[in-house]
PDB file of N, CA and C in Angstrom:
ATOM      1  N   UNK A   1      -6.067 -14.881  19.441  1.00  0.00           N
ATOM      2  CA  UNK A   1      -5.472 -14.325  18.238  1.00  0.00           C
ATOM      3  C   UNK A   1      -6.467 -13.341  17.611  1.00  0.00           C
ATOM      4  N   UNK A   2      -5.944 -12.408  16.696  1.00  0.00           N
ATOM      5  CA  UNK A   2      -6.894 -11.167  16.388  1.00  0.00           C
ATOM      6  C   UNK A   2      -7.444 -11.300  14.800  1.00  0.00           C
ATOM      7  N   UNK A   3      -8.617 -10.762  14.578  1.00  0.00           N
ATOM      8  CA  UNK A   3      -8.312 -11.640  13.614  1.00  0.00           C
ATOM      9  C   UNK A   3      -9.308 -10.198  12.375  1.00  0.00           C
ATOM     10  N   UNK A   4      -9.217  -9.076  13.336  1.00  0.00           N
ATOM     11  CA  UNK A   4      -9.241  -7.614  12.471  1.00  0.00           C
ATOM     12  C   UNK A   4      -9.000  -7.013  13.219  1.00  0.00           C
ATOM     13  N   UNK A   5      -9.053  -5.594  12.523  1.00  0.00           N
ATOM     14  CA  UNK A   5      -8.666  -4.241  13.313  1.00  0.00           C
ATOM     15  C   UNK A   5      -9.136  -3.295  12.961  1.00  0.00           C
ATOM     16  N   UNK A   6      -9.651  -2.069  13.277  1.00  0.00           N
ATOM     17  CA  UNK A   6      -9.444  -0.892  12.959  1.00  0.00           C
ATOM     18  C   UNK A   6      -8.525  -0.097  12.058  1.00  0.00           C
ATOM     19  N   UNK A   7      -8.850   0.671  10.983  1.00  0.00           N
ATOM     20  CA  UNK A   7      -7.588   0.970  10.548  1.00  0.00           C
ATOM     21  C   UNK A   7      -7.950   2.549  10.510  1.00  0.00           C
ATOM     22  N   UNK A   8      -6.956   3.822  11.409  1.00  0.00           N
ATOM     23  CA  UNK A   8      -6.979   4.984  11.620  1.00  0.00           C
ATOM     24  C   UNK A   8      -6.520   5.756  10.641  1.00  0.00           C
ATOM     25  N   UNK A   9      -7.101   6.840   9.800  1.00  0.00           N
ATOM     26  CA  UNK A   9      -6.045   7.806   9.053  1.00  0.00           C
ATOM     27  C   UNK A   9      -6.215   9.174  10.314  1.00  0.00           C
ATOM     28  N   UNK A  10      -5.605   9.591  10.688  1.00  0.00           N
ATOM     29  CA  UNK A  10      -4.949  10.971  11.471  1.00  0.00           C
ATOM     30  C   UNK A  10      -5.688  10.805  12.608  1.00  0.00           C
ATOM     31  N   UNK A  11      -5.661   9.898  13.201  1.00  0.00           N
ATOM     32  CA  UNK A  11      -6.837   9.407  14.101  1.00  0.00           C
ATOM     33  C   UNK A  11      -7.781   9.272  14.012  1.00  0.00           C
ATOM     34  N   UNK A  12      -8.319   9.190  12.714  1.00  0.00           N
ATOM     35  CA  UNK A  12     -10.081   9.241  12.756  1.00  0.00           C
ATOM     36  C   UNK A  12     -10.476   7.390  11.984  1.00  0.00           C
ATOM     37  N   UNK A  13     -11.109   6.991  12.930  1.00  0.00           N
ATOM     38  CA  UNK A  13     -11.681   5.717  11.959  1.00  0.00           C
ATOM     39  C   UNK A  13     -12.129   5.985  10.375  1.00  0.00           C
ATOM     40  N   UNK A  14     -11.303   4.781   9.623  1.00  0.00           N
ATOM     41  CA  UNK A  14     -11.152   4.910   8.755  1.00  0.00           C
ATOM     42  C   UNK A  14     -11.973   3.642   8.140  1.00  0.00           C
ATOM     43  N   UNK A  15     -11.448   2.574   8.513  1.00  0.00           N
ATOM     44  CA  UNK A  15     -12.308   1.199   8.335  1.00  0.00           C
ATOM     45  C   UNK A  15     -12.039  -0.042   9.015  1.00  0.00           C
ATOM     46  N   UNK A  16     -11.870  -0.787   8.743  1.00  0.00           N
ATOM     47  CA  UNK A  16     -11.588  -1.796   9.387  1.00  0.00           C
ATOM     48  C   UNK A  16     -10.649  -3.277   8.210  1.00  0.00           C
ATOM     49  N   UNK A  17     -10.208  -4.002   8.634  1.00  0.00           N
ATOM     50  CA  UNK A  17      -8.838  -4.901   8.093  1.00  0.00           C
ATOM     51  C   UNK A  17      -9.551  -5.918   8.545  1.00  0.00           C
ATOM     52  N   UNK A  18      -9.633  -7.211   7.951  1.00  0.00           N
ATOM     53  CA  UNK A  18      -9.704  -8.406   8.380  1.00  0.00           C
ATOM     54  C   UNK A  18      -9.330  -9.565   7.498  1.00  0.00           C
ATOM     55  N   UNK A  19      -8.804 -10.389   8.436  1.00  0.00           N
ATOM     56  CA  UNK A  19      -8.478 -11.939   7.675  1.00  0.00           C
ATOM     57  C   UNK A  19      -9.970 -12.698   7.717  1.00  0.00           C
ATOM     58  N   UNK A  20     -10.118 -13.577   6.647  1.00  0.00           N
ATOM     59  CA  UNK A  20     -10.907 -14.196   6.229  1.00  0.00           C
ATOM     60  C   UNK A  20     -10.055 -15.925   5.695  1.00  0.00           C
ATOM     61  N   UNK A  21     -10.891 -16.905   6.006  1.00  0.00           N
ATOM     62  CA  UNK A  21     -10.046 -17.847   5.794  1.00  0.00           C
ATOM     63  C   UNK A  21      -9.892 -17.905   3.751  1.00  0.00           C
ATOM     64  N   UNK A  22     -10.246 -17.300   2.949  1.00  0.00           N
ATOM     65  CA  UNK A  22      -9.994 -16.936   2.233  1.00  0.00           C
ATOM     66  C   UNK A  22      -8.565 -15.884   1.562  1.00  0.00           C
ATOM     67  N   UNK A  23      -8.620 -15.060   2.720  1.00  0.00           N
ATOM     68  CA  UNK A  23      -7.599 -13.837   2.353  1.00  0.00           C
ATOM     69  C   UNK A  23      -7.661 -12.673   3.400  1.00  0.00           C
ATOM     70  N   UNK A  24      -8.049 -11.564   2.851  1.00  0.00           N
ATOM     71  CA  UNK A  24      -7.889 -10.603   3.550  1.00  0.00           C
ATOM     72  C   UNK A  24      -8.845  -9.659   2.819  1.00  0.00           C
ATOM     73  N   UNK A  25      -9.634  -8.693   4.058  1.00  0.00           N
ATOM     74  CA  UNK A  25     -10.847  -7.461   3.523  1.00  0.00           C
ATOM     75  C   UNK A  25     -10.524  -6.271   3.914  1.00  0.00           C
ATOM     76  N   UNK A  26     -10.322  -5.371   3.192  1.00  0.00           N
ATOM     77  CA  UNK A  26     -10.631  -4.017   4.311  1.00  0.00           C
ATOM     78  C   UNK A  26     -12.062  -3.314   3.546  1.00  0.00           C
ATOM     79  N   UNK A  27     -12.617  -2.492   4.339  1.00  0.00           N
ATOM     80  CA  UNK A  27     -13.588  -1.973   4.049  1.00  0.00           C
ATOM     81  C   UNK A  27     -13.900  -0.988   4.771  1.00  0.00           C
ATOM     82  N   UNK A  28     -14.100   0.366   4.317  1.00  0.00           N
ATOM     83  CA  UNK A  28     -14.438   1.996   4.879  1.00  0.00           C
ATOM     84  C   UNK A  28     -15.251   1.595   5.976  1.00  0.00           C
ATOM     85  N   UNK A  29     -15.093   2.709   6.793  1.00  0.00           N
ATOM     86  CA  UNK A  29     -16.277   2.651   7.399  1.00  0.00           C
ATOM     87  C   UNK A  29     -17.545   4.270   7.078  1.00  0.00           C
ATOM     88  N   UNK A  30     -18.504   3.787   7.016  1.00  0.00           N
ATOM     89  CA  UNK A  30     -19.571   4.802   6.679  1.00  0.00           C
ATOM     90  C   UNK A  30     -19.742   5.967   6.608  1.00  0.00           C
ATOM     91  N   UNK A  31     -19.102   6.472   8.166  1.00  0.00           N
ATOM     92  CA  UNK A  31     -19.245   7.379   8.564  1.00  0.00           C
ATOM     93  C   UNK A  31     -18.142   8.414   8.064  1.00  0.00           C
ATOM     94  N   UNK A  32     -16.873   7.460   8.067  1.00  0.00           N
ATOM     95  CA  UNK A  32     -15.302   8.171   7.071  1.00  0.00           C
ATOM     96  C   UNK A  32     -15.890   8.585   5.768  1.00  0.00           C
ATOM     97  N   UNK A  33     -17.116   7.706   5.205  1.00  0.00           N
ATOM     98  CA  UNK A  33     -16.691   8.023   3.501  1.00  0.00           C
ATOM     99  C   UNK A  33     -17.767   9.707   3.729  1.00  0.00           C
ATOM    100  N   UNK A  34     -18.854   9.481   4.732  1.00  0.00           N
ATOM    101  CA  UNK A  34     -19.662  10.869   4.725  1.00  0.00           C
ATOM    102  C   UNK A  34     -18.919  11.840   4.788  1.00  0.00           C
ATOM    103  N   UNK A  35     -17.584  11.891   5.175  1.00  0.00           N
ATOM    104  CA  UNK A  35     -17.127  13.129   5.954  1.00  0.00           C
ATOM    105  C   UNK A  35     -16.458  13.782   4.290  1.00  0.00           C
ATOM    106  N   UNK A  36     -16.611  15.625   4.683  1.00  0.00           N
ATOM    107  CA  UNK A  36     -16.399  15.915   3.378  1.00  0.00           C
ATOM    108  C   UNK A  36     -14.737  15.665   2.964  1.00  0.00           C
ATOM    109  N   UNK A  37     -13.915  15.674   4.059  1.00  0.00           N
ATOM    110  CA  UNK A  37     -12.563  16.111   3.788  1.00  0.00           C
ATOM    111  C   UNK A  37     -11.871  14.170   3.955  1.00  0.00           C
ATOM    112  N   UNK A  38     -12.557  13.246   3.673  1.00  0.00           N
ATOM    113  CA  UNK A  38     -12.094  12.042   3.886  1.00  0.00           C
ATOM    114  C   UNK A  38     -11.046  11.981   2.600  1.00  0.00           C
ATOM    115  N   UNK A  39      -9.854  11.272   3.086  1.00  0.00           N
ATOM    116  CA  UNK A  39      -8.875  10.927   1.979  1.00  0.00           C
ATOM    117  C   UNK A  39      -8.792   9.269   2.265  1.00  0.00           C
ATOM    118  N   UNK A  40      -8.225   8.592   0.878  1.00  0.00           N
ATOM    119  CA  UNK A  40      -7.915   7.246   0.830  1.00  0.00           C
ATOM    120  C   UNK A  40      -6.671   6.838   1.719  1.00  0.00           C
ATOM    121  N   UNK A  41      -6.948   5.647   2.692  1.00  0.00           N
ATOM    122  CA  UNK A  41      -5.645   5.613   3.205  1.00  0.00           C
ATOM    123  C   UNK A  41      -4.424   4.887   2.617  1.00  0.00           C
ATOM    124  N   UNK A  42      -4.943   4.858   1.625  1.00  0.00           N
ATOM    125  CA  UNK A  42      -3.867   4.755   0.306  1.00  0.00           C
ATOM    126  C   UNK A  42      -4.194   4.667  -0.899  1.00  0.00           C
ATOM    127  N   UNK A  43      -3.270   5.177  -2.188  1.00  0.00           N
ATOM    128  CA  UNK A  43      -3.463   5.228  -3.529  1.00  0.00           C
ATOM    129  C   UNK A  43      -4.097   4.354  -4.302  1.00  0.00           C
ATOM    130  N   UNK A  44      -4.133   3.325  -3.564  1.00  0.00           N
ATOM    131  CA  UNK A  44      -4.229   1.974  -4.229  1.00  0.00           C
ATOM    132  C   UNK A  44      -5.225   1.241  -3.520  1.00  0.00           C
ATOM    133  N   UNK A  45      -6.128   2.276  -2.569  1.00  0.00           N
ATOM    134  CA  UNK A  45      -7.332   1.743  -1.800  1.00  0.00           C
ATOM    135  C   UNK A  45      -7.930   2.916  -1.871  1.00  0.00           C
ATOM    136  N   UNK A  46      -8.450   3.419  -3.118  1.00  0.00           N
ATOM    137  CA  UNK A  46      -9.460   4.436  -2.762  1.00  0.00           C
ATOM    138  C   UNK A  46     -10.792   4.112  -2.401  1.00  0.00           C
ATOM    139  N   UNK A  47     -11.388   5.883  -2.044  1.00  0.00           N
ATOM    140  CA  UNK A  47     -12.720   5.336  -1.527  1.00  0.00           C
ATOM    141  C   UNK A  47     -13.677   5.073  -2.142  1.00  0.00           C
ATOM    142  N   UNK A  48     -14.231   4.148  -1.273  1.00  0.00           N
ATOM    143  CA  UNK A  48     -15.427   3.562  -2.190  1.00  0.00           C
ATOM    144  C   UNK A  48     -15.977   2.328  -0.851  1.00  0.00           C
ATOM    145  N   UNK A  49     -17.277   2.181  -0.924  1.00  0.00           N
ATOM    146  CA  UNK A  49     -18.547   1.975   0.129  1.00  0.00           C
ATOM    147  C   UNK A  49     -18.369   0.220   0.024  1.00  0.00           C
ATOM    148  N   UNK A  50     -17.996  -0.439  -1.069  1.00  0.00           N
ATOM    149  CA  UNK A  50     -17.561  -1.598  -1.277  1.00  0.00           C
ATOM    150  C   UNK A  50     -16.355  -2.348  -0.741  1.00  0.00           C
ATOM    151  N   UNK A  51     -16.415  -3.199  -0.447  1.00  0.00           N
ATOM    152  CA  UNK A  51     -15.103  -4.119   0.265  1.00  0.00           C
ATOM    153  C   UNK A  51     -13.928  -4.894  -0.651  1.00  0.00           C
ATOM    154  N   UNK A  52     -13.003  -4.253  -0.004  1.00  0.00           N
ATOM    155  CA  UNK A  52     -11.387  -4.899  -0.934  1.00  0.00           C
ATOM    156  C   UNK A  52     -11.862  -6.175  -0.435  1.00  0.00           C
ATOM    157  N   UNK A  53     -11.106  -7.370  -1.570  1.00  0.00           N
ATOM    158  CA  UNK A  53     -10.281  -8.419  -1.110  1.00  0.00           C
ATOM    159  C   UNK A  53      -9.406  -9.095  -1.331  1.00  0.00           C
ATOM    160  N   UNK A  54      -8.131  -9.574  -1.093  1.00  0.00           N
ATOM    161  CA  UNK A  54      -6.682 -10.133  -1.684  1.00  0.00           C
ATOM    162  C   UNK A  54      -6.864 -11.039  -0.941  1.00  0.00           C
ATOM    163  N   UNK A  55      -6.203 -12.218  -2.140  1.00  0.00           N
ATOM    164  CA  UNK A  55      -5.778 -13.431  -0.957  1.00  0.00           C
ATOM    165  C   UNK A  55      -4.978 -12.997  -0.375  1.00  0.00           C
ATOM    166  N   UNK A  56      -3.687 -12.470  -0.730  1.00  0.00           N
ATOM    167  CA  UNK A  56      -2.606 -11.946   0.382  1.00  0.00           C
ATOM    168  C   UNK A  56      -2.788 -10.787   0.572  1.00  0.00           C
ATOM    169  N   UNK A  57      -2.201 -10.223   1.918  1.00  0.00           N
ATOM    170  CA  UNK A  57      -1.970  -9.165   2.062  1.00  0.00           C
ATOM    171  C   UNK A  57      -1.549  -7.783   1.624  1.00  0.00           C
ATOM    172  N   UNK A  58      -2.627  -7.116   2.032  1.00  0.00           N
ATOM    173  CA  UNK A  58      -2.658  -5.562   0.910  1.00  0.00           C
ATOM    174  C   UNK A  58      -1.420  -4.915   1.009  1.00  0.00           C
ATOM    175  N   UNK A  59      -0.646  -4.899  -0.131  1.00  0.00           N
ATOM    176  CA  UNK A  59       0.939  -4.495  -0.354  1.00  0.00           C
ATOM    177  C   UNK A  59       1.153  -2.881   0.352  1.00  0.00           C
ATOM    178  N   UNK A  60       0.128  -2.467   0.812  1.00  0.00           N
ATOM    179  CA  UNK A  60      -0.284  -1.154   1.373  1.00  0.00           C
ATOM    180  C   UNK A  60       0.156  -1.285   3.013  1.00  0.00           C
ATOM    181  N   UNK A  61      -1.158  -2.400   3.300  1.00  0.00           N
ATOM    182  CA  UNK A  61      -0.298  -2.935   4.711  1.00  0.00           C
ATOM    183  C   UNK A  61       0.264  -3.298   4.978  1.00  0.00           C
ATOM    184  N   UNK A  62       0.709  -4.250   3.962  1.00  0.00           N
ATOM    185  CA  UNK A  62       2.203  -5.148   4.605  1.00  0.00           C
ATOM    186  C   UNK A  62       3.220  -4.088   4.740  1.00  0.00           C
ATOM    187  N   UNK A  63       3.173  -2.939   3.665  1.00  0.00           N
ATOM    188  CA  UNK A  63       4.612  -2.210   3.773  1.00  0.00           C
ATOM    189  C   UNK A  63       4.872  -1.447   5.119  1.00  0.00           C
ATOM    190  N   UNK A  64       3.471  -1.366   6.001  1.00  0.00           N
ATOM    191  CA  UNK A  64       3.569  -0.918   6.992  1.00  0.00           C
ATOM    192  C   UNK A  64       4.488  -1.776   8.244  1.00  0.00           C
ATOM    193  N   UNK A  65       4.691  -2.977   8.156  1.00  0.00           N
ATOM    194  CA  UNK A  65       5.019  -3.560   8.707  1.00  0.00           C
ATOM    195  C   UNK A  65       6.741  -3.530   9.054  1.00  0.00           C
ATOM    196  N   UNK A  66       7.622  -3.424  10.193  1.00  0.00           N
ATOM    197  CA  UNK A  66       8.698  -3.114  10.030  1.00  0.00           C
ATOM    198  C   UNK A  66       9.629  -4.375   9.882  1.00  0.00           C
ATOM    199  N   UNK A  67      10.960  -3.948   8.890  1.00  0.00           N
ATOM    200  CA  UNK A  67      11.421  -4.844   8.656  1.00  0.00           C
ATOM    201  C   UNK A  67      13.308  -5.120   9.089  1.00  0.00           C
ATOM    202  N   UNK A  68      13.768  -5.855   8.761  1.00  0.00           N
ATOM    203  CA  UNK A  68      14.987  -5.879   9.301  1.00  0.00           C
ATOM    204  C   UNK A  68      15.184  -6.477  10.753  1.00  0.00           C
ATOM    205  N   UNK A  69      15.995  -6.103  11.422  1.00  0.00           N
ATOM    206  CA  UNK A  69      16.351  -6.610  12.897  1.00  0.00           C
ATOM    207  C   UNK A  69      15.322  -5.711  13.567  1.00  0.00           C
ATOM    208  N   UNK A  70      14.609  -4.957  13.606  1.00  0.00           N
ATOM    209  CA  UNK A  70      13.133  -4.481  13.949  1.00  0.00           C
ATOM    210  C   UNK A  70      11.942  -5.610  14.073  1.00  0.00           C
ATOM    211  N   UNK A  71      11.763  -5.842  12.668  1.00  0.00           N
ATOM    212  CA  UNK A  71      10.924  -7.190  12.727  1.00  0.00           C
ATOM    213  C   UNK A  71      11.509  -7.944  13.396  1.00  0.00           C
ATOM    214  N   UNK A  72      12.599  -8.423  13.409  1.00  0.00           N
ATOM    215  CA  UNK A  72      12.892  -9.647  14.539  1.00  0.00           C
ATOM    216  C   UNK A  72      12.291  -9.869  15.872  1.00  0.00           C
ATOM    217  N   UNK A  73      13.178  -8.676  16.281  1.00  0.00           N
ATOM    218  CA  UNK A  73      12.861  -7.478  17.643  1.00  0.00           C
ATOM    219  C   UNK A  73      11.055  -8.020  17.985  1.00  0.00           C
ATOM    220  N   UNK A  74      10.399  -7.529  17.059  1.00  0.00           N
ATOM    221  CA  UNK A  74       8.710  -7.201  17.399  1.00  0.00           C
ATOM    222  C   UNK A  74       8.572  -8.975  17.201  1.00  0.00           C
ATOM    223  N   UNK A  75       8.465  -9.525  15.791  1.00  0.00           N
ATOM    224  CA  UNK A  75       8.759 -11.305  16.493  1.00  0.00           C
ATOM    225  C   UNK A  75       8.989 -12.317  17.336  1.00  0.00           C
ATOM    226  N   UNK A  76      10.271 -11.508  17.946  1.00  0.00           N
ATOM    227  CA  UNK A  76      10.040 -12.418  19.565  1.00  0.00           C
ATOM    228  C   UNK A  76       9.272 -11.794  20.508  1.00  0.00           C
ATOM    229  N   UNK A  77       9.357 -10.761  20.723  1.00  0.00           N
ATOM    230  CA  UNK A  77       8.494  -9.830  21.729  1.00  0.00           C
ATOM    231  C   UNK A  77       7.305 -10.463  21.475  1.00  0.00           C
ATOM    232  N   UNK A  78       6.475 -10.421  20.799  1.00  0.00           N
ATOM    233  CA  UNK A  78       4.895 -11.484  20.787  1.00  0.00           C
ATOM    234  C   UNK A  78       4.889 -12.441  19.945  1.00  0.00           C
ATOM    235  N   UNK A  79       6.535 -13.129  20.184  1.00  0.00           N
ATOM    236  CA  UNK A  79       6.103 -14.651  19.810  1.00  0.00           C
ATOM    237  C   UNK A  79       6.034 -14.936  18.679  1.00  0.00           C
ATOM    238  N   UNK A  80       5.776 -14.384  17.713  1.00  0.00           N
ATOM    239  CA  UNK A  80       5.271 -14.488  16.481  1.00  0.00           C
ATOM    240  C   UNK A  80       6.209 -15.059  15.040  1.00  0.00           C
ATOM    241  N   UNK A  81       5.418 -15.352  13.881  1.00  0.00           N
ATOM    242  CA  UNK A  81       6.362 -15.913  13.360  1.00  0.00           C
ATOM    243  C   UNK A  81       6.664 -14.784  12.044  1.00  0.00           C
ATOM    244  N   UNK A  82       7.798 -14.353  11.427  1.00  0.00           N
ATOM    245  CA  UNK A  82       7.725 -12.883  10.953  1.00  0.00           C
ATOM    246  C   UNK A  82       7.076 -13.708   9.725  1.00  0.00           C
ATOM    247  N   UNK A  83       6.587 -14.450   9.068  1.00  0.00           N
ATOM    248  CA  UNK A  83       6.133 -14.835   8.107  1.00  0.00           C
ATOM    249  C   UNK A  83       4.227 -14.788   7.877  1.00  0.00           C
ATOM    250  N   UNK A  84       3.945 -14.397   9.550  1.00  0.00           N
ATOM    251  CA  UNK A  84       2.877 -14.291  10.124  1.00  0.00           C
ATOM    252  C   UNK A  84       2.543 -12.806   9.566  1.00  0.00           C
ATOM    253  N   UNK A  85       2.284 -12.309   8.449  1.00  0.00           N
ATOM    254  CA  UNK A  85       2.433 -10.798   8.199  1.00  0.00           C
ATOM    255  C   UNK A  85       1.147  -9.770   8.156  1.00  0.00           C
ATOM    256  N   UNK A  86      -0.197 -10.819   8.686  1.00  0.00           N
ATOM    257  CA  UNK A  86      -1.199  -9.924   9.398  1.00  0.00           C
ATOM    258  C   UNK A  86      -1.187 -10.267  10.790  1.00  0.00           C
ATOM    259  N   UNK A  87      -0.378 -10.759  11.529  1.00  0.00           N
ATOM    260  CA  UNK A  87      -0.498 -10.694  12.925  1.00  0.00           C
ATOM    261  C   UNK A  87       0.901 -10.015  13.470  1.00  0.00           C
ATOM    262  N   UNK A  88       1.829  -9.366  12.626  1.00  0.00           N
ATOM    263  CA  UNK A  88       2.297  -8.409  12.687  1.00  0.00           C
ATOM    264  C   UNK A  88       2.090  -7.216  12.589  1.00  0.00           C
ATOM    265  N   UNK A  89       1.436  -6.983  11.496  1.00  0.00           N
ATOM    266  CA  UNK A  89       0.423  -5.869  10.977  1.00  0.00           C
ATOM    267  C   UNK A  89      -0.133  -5.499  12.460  1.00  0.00           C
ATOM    268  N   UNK A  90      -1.412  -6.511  12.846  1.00  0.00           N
ATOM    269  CA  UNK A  90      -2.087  -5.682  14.152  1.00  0.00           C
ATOM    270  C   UNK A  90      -0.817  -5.413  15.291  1.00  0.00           C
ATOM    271  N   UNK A  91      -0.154  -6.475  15.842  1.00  0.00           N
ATOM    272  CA  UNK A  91       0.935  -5.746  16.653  1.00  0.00           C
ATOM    273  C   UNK A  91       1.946  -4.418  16.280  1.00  0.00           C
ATOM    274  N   UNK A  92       2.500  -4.421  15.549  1.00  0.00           N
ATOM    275  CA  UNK A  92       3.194  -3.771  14.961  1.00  0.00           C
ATOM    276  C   UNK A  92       3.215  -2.646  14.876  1.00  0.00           C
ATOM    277  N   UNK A  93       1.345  -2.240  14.386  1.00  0.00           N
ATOM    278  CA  UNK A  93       1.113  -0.588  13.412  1.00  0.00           C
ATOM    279  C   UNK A  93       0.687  -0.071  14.607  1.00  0.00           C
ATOM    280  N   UNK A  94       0.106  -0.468  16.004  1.00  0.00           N
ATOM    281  CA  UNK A  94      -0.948   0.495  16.675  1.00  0.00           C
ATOM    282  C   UNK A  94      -0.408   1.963  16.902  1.00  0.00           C
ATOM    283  N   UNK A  95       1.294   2.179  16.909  1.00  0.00           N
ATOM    284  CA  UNK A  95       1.858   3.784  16.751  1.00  0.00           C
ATOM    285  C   UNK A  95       2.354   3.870  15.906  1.00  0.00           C
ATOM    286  N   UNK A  96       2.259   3.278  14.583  1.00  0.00           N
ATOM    287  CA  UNK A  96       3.317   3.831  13.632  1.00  0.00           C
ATOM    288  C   UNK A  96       3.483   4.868  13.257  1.00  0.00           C
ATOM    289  N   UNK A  97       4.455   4.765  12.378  1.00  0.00           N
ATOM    290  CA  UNK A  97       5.198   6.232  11.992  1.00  0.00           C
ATOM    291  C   UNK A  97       4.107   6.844  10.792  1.00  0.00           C
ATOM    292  N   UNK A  98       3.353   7.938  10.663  1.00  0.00           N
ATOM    293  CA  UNK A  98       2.752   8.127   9.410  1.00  0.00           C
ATOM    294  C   UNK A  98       1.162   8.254  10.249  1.00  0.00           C
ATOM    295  N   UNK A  99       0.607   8.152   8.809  1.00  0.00           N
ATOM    296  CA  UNK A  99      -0.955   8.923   9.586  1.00  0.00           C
ATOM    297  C   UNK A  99      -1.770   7.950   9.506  1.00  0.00           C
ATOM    298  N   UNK A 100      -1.294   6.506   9.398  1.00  0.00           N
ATOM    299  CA  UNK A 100      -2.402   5.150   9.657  1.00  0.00           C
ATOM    300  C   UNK A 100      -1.689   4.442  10.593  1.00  0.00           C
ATOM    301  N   UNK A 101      -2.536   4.272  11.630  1.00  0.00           N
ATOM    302  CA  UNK A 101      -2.559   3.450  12.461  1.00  0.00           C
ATOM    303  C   UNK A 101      -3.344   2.145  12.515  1.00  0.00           C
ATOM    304  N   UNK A 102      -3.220   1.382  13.349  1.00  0.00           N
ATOM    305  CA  UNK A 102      -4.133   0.152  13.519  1.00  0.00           C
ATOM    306  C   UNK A 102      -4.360  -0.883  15.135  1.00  0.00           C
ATOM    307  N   UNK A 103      -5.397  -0.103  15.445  1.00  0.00           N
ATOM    308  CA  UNK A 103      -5.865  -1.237  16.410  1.00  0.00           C
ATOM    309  C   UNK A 103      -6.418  -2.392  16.807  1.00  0.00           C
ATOM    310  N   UNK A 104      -5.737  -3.610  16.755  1.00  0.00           N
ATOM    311  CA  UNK A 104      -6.758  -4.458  16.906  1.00  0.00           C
ATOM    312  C   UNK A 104      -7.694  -4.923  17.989  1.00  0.00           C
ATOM    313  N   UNK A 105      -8.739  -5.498  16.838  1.00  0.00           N
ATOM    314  CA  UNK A 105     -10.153  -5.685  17.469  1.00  0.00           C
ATOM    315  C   UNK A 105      -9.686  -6.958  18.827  1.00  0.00           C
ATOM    316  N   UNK A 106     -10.451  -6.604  20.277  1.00  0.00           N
ATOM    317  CA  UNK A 106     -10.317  -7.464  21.491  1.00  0.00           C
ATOM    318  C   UNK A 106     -10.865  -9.554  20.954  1.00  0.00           C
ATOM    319  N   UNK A 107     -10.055  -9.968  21.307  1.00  0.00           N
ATOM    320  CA  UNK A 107     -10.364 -11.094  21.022  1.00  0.00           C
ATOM    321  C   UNK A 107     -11.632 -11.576  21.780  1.00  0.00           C
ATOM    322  N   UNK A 108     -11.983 -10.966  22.656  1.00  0.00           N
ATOM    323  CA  UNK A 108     -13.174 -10.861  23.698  1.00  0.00           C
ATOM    324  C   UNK A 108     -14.822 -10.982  22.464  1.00  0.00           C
ATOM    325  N   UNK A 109     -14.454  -9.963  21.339  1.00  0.00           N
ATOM    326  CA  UNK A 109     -15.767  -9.406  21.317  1.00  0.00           C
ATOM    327  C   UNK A 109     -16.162  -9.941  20.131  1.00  0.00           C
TER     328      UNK A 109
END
């Protein structure tokens, strides 16, 4: 099971997402906040060198998540339970529609 990810704005690493048995973190990555033309990958996550944290899920990501007979669809396809709404998140976003993506991290590493 995955248990962060990568999170892409226009392909460029942006930061990274993770569950915590607490909640949930995202946090920039370094090199995004140096760059001059970096934007927030959302309104409500601007930048800044410090780490979000929600117990639940960032209303940012979850909305990424698809819903309807879609979600179903992606639910059985990996099993999952749609109530499961960061292990949808990593399945879910790796092509989404829009300029954030999300890959998750190999359970390997």
């Amino acid at each position: 099971m995955y248990t962060s990810g990568n999170v892409y704005y226009n392909r460029q690493l942006a930061g990274v997402i993770a569950a915590t048995t607490n909640g949930y973190t995202f946090t920039y990555d370094a090199a995004y906040l140096r760059h001059p033309q970096a934007l927030p990958v959302s309104l409500t996550l601007p930048l800044t060198e410090g780490a979000y944290f929600s117990q639940q899920l960032f209303p940012f990501f979850d909305g990424l998540i698809p819903e309807g007979w879609l979600l179903d669809i992606a639910a059985k396809r990996w099993g999952l339970k749609t109530y499961d709404r960061f292990a949808l998140l990593l399945h879910t976003c790796q092509d989404a529609i829009g300029a954030v993506s999300i890959i998750p991290h190999s359970s390997m590493s």
